[in-house]
Protein backbone atom coordinates (compact mmCIF):
# COMPACT_ATOMS: atom_id res chain seq x y z
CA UNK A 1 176.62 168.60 165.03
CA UNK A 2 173.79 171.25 166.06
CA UNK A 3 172.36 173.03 162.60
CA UNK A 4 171.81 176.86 162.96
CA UNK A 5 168.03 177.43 163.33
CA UNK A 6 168.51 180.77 161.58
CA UNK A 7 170.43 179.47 158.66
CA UNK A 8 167.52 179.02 156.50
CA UNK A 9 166.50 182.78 157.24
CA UNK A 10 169.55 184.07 156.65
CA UNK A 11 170.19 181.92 153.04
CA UNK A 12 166.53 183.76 152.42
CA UNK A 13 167.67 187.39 153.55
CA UNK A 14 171.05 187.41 151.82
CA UNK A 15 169.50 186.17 148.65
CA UNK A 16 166.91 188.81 148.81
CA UNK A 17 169.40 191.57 149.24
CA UNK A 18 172.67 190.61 148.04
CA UNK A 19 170.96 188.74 144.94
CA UNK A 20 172.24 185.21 143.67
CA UNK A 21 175.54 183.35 144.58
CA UNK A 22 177.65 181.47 142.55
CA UNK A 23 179.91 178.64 143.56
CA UNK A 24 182.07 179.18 140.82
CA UNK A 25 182.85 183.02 142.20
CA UNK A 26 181.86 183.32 145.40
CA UNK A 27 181.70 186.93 147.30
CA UNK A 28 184.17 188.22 149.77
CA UNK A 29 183.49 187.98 153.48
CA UNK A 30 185.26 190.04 155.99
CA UNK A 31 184.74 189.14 159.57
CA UNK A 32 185.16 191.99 162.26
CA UNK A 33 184.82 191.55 165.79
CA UNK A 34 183.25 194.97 167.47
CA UNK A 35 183.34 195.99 170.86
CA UNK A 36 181.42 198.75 172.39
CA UNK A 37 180.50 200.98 175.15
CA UNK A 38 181.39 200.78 178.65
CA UNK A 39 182.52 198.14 181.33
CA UNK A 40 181.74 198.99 184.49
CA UNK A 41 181.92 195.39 186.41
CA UNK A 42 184.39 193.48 187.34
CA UNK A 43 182.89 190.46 189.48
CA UNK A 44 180.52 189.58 186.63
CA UNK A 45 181.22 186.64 184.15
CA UNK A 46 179.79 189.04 181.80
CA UNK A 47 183.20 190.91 181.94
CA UNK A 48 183.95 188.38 178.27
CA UNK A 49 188.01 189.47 177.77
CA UNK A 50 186.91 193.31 178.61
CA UNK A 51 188.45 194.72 181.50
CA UNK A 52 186.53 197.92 183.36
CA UNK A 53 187.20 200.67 180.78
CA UNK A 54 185.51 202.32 177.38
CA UNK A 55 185.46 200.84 174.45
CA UNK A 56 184.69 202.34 170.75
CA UNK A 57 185.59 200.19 167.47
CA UNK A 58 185.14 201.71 164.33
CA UNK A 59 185.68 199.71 160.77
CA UNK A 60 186.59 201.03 157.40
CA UNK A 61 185.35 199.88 154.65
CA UNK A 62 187.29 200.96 151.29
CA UNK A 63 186.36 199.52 147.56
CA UNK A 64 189.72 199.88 145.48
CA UNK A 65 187.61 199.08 142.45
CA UNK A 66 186.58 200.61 139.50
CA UNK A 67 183.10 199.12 139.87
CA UNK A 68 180.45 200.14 142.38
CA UNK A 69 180.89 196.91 144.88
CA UNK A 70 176.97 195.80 146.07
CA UNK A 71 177.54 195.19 150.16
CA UNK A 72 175.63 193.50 152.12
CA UNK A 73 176.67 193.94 156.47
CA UNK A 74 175.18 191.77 159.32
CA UNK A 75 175.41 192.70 162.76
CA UNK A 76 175.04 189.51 165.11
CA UNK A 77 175.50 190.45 169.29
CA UNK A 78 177.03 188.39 171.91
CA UNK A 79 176.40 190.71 174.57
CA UNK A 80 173.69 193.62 173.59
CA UNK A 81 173.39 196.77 175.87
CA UNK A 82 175.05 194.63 179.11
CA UNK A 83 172.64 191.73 178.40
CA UNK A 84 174.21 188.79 177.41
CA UNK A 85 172.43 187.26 174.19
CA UNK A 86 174.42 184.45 172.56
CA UNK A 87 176.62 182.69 175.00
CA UNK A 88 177.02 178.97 174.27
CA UNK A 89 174.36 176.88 173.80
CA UNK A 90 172.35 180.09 172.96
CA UNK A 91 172.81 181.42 169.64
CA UNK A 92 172.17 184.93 168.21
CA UNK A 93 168.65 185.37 168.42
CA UNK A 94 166.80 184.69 165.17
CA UNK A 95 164.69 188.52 164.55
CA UNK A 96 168.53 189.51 164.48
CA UNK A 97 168.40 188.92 161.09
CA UNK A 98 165.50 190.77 160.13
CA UNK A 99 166.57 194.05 161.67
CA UNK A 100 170.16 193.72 161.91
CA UNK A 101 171.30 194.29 157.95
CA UNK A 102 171.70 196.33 155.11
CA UNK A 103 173.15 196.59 151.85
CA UNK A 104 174.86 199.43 150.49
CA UNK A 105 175.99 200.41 147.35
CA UNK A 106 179.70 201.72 147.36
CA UNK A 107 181.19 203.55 144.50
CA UNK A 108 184.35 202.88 142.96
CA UNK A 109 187.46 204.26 144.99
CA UNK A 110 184.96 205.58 147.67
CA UNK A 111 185.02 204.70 151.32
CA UNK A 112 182.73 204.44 154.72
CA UNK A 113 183.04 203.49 157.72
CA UNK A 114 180.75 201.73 160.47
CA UNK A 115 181.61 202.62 164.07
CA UNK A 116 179.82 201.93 167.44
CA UNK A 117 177.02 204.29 167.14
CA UNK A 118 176.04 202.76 163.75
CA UNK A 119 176.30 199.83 165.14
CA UNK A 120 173.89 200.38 167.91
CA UNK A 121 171.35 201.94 165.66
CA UNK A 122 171.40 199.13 164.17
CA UNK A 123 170.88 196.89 167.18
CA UNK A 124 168.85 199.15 168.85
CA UNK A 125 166.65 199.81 166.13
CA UNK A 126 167.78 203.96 166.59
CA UNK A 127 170.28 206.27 167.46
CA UNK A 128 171.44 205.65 171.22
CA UNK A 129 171.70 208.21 173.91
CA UNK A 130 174.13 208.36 176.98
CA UNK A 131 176.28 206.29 177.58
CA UNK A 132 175.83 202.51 176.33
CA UNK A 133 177.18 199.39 178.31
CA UNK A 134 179.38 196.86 176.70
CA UNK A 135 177.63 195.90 173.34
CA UNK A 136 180.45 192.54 171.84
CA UNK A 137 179.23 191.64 168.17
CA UNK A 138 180.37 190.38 165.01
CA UNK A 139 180.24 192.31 161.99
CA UNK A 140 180.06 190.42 159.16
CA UNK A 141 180.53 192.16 155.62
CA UNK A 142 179.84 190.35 152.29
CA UNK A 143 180.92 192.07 148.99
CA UNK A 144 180.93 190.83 144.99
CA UNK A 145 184.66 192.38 144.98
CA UNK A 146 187.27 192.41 146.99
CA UNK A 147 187.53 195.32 149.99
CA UNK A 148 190.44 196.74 152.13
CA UNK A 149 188.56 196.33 155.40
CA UNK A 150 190.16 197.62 158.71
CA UNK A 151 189.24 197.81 162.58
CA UNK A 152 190.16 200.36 164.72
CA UNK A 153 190.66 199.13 168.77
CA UNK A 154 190.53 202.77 170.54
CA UNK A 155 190.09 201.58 174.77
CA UNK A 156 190.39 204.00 177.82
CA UNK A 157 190.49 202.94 181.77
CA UNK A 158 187.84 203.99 183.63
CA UNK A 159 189.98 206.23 185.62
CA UNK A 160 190.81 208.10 182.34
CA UNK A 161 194.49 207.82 183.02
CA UNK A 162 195.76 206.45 179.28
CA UNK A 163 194.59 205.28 175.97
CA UNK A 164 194.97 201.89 173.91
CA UNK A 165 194.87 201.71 170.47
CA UNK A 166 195.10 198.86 168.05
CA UNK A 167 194.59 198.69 164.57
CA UNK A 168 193.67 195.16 162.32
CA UNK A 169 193.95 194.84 158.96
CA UNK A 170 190.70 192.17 158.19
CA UNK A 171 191.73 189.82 155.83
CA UNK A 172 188.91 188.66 153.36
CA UNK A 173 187.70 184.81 152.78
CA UNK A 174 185.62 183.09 150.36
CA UNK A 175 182.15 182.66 151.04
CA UNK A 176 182.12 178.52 151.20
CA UNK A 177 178.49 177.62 148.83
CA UNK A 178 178.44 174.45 149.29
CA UNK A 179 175.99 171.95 151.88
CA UNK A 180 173.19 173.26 150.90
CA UNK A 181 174.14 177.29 150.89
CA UNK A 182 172.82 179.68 148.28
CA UNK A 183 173.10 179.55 144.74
């Protein structure tokens, strides 16, 4: 089995940030899938389960907690801008992690929300302008408490004849610390 080149950097960024991990209680993780921006092709293999339309995810992020929750939210692209980044063998490139987090602080009972032009600032490096071609990533969100974590699905044909909608309710898992992880 293939070991992740940018584990070690990311054990060392999370730890930094997010502070130490126990094995005993490990954080929450919520995995989101995002997808972004505009398809415009349809003879490319880049096309990845999109069909020609517009797409704009957004993702809540509620802490029903008394306690401010410390979160910490990657951002790792399959296909950045219309450029294909990570397809299999390639993995997400490793200054990803450098750039592509931050940690937030969110109050008891209080709520945010990430959506596709957060999430492009934060692949881009800065707010995007005009329109922006098919961006697929995975968010990932890591949190000491638990979170009610949802993804919004909004898609529209080109032709601008209808609207899909979906709406996922992301599930959290335990953060597995074990194989040489943190903590």
């Amino acid at each position: 089995m293939a070991k992740n080149p940018n584990a070690d950097q990311l054990r060392r960024v999370i730890l930094e940030e997010f502070g130490e991990i126990s094995a005993a209680a490990p954080p929450f993780l919520y995995i989101v899938k995002i997808v972004c921006g505009k398809q415009t092709e349809t003879d490319c293999c880049c096309v990845a389960g999109v069909r020609p339309g517009v797409y704009a995810t957004e993702v809540n992020i509620e802490n029903p907690n008394f306690a401010t929750n410390k979160v910490f939210k990657l951002v790792q692209p399959l296909i950045n801008s219309g450029a294909v980044v990570a397809r299999e063998p390639d993995l997400t490139p490793p200054d990803v992690l450098m750039r592509q987090h931050e940690l937030i602080e969110l109050p008891g009972f209080a709520a945010t929300m990430d959506d596709c032009c957060k999430i492009a600032e934060m692949l881009l490096g800065g707010p995007p302008s005009g329109d922006t071609r098919l961006t697929i990533a995975i968010l990932t969100i890591m949190s000491q408490f638990e979170l009610s974590v949802s993804a919004v699905y909004p898609a529209n044909p080109l032709s601008g004849d209808g609207i899909s909608i979906d709406v996922e309710y992301i599930p959290s898992r335990p953060l597995t610390v074990i194989g040489g992880g943190p903590g």
